[in-house]
N, C-alpha and C. Protein backbone atom coordinates (compact mmCIF):
# COMPACT_ATOMS: atom_id res chain seq x y z
N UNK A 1 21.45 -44.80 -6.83
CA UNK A 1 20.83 -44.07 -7.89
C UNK A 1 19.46 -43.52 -7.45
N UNK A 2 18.79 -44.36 -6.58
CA UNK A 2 17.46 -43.88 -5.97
C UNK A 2 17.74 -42.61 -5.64
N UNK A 3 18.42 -42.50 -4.49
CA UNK A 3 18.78 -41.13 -3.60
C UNK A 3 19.35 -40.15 -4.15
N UNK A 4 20.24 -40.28 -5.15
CA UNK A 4 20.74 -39.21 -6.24
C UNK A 4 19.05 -38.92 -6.80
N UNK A 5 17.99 -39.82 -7.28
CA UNK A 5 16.88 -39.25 -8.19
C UNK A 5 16.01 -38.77 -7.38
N UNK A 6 15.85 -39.04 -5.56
CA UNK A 6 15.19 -38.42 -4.70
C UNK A 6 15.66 -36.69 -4.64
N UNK A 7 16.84 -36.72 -4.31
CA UNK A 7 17.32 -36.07 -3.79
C UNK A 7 17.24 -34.67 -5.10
N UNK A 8 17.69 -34.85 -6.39
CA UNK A 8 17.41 -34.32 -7.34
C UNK A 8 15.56 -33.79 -7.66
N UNK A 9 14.55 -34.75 -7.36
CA UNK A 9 12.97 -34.25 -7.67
C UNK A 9 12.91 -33.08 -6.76
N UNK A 10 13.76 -33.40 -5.14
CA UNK A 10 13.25 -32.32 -4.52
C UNK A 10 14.07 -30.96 -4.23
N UNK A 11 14.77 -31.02 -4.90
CA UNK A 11 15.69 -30.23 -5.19
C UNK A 11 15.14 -28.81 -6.28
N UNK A 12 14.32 -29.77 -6.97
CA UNK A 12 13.86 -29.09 -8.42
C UNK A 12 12.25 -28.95 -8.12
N UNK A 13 11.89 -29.46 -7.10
CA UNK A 13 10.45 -29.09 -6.54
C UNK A 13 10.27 -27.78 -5.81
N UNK A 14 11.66 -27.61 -4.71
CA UNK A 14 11.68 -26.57 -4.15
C UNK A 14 12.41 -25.32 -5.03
N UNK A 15 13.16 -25.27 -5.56
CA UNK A 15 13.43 -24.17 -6.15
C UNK A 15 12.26 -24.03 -7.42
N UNK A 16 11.52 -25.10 -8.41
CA UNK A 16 11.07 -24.09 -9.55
C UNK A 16 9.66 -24.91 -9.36
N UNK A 17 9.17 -25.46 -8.38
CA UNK A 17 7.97 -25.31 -8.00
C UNK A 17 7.78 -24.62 -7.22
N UNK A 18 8.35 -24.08 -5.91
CA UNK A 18 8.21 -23.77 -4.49
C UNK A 18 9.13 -21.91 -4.82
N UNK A 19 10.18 -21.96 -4.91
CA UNK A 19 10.63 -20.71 -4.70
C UNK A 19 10.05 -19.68 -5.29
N UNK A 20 10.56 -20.22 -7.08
CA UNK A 20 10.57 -19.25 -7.99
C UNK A 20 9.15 -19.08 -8.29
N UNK A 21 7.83 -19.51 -8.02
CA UNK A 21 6.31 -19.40 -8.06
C UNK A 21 6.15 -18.38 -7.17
N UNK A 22 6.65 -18.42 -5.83
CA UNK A 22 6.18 -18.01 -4.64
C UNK A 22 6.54 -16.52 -4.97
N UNK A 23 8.04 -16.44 -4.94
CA UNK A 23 8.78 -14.99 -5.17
C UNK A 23 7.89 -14.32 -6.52
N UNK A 24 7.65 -14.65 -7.67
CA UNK A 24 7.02 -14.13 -8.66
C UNK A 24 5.65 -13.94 -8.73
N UNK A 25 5.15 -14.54 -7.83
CA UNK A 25 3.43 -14.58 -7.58
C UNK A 25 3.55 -13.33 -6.42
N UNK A 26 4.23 -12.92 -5.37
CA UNK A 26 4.80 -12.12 -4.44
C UNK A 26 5.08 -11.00 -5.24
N UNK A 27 5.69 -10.72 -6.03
CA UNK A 27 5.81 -9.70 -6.83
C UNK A 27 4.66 -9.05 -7.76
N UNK A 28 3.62 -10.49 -8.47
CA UNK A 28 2.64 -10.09 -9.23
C UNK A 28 1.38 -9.31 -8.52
N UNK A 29 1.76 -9.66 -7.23
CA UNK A 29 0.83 -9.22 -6.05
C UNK A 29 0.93 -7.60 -5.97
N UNK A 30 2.35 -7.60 -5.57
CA UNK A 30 2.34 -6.11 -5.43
C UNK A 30 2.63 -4.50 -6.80
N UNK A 31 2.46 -5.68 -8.10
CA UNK A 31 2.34 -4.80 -9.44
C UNK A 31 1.14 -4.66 -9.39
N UNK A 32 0.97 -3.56 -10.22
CA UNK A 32 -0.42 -2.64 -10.57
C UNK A 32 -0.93 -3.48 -11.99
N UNK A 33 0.58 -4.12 -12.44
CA UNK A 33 0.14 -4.54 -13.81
C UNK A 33 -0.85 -5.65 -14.24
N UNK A 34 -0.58 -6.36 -12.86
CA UNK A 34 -0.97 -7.58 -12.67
C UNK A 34 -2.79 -7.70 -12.11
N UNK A 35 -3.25 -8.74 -12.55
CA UNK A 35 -4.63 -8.66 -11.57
C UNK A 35 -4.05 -9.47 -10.25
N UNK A 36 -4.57 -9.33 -9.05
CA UNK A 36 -4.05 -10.28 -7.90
C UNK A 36 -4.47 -11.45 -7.69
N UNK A 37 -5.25 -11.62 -8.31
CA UNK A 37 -5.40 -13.56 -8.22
C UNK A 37 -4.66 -14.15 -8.92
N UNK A 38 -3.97 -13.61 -9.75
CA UNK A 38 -3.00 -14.21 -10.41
C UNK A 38 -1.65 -14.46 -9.50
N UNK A 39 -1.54 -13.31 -8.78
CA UNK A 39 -0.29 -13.44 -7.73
C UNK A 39 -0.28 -13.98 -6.67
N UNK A 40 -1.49 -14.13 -6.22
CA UNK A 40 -2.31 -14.65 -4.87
C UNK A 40 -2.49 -16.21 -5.12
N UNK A 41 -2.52 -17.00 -6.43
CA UNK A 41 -2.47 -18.28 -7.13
C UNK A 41 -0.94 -18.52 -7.20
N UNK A 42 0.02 -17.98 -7.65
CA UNK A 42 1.59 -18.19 -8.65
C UNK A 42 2.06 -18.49 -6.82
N UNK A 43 1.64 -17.25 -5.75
CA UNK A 43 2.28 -17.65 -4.37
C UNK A 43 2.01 -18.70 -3.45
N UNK A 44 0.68 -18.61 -3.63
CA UNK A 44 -0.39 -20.13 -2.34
C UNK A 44 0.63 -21.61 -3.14
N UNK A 45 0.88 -21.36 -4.41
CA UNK A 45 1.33 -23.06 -5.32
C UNK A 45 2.54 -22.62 -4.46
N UNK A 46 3.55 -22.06 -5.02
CA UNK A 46 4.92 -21.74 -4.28
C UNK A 46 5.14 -21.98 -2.82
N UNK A 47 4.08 -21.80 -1.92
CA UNK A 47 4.04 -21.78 -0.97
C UNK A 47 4.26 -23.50 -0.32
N UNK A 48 2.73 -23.73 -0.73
CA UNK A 48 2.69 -24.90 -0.77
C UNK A 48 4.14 -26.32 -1.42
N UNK A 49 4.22 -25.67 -2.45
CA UNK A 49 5.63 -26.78 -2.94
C UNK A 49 6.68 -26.30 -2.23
N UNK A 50 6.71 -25.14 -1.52
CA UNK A 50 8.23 -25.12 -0.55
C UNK A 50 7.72 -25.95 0.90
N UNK A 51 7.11 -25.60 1.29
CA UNK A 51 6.48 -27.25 2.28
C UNK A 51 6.63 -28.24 1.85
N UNK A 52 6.22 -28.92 1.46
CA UNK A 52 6.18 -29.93 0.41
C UNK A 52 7.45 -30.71 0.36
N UNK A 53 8.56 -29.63 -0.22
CA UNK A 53 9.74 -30.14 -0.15
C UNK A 53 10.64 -30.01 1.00
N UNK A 54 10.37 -29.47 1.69
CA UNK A 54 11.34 -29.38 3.22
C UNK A 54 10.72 -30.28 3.99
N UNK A 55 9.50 -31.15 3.82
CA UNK A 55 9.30 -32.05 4.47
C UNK A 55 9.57 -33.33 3.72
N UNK A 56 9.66 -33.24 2.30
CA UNK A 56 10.81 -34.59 1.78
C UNK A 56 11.85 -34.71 2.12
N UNK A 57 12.51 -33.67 2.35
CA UNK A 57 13.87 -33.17 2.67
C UNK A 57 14.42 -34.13 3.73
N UNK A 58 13.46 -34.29 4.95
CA UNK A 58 14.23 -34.51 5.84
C UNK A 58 13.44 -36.07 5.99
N UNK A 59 12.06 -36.47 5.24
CA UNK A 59 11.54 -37.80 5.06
C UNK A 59 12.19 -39.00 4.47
N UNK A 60 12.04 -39.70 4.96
CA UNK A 60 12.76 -41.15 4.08
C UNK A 60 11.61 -41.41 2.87
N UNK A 61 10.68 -41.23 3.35
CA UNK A 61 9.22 -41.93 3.05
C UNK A 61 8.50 -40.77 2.72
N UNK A 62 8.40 -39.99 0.86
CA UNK A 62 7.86 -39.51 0.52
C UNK A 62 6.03 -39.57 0.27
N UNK A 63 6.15 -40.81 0.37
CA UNK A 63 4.40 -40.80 -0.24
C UNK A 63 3.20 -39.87 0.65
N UNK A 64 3.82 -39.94 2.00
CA UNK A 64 2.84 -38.76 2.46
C UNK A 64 2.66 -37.67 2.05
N UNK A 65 3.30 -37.32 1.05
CA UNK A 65 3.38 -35.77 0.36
C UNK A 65 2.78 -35.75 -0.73
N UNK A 66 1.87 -37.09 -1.28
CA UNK A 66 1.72 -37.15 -3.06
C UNK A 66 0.34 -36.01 -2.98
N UNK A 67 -0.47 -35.77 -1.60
CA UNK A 67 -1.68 -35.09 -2.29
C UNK A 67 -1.14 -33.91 -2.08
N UNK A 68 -0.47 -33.64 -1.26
CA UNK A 68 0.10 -32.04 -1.26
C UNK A 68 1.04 -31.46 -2.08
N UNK A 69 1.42 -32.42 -3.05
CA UNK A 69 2.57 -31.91 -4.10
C UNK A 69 1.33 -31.99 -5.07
N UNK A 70 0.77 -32.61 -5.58
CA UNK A 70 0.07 -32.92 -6.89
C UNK A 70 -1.24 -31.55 -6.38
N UNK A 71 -1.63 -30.88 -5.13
CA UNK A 71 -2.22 -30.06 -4.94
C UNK A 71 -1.44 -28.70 -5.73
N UNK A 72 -0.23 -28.73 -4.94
CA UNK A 72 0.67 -27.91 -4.98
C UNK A 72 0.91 -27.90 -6.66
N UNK A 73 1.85 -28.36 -7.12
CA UNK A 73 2.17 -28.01 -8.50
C UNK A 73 0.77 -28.10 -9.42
N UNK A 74 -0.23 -28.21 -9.26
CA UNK A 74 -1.48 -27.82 -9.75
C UNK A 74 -1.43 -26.44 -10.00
N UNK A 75 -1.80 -26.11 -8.68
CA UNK A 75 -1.80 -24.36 -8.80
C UNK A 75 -0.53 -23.96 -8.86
N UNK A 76 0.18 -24.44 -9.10
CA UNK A 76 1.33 -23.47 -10.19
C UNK A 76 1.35 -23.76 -11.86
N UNK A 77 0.72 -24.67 -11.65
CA UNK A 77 0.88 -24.85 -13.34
C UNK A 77 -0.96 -23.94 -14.40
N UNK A 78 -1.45 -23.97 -12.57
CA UNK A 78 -2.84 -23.11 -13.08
C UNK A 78 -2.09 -22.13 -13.33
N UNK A 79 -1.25 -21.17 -11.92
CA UNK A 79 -0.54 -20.10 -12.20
C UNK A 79 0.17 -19.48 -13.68
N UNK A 80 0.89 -20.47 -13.73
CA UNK A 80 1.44 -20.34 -15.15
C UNK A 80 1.00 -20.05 -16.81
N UNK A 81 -0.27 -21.31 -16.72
CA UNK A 81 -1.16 -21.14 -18.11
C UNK A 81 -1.94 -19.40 -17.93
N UNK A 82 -2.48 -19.33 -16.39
CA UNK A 82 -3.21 -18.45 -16.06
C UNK A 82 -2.68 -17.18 -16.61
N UNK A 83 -1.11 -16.84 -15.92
CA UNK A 83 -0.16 -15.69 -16.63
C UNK A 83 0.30 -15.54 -17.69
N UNK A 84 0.04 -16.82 -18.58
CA UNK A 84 0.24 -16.43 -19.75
C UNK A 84 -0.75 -16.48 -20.65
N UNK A 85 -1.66 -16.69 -20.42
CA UNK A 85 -2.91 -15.99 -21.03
C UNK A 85 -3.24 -14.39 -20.92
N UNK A 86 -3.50 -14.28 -19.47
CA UNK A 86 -3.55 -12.69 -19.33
C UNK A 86 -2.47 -12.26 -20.23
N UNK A 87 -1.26 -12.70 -20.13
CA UNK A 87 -0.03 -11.36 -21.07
C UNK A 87 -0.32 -11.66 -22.44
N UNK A 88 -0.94 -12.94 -22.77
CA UNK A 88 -1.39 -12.72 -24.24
C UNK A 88 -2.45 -12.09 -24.62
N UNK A 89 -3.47 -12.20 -24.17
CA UNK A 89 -4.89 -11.21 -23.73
C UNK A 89 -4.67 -9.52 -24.17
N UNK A 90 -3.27 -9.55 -23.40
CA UNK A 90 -3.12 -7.90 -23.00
C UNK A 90 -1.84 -7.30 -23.79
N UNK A 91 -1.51 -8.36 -24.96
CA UNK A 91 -0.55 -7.76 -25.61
C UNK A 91 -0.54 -6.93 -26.48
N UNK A 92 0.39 -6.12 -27.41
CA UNK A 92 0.19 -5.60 -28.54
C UNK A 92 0.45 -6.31 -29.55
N UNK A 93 -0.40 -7.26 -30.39
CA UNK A 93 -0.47 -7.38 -31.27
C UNK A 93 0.14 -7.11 -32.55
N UNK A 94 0.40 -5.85 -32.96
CA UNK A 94 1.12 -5.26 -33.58
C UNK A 94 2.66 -5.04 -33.88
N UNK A 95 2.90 -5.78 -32.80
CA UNK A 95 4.43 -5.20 -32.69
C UNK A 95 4.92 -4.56 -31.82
């Protein structure tokens, strides 16, 4: 059951900490819509949690990774509050 719940955190670290940050912060980068620290933040977290997890991946012995994950999903979760403030900031109100 351990290794099924290992194997599952990093599973779900690298795709929706690590991928899907990286690719969408990568994209926010190259919109006009976007300011770029926002994209330049959503990618460095992404970045970082796809490391992160390709070196659990192949570790028995995760704990060397706790400051670089808890670094890592930091700035994606800055990323996140961050982008959704700006789109609330910049919405229409109205409808």
């Amino acid at each position: 059951m351990d290794h099924l719940d290992s194997g599952l955190f990093v599973t779900w670290t690298l795709l929706f900490l690590g991928i899907a940050p990286l690719l969408l912060g990568i994209a926010a980068m190259r919109a006009d819509r976007w300011p770029s620290w926002i994209g330049v933040l959503g990618a460095v977290g992404g970045a970082v949690c796809v490391v992160v997890a390709s070196i659990m991946f192949v570790q028995t012995d995760a704990a060397s990774q706790d400051v670089a994950f808890l670094v890592g999903s930091l700035l994606v979760t800055a990323w996140f509050l961050a982008a959704g403030g700006w789109l609330w900031a910049n919405s229409d109100r109205d409808g």
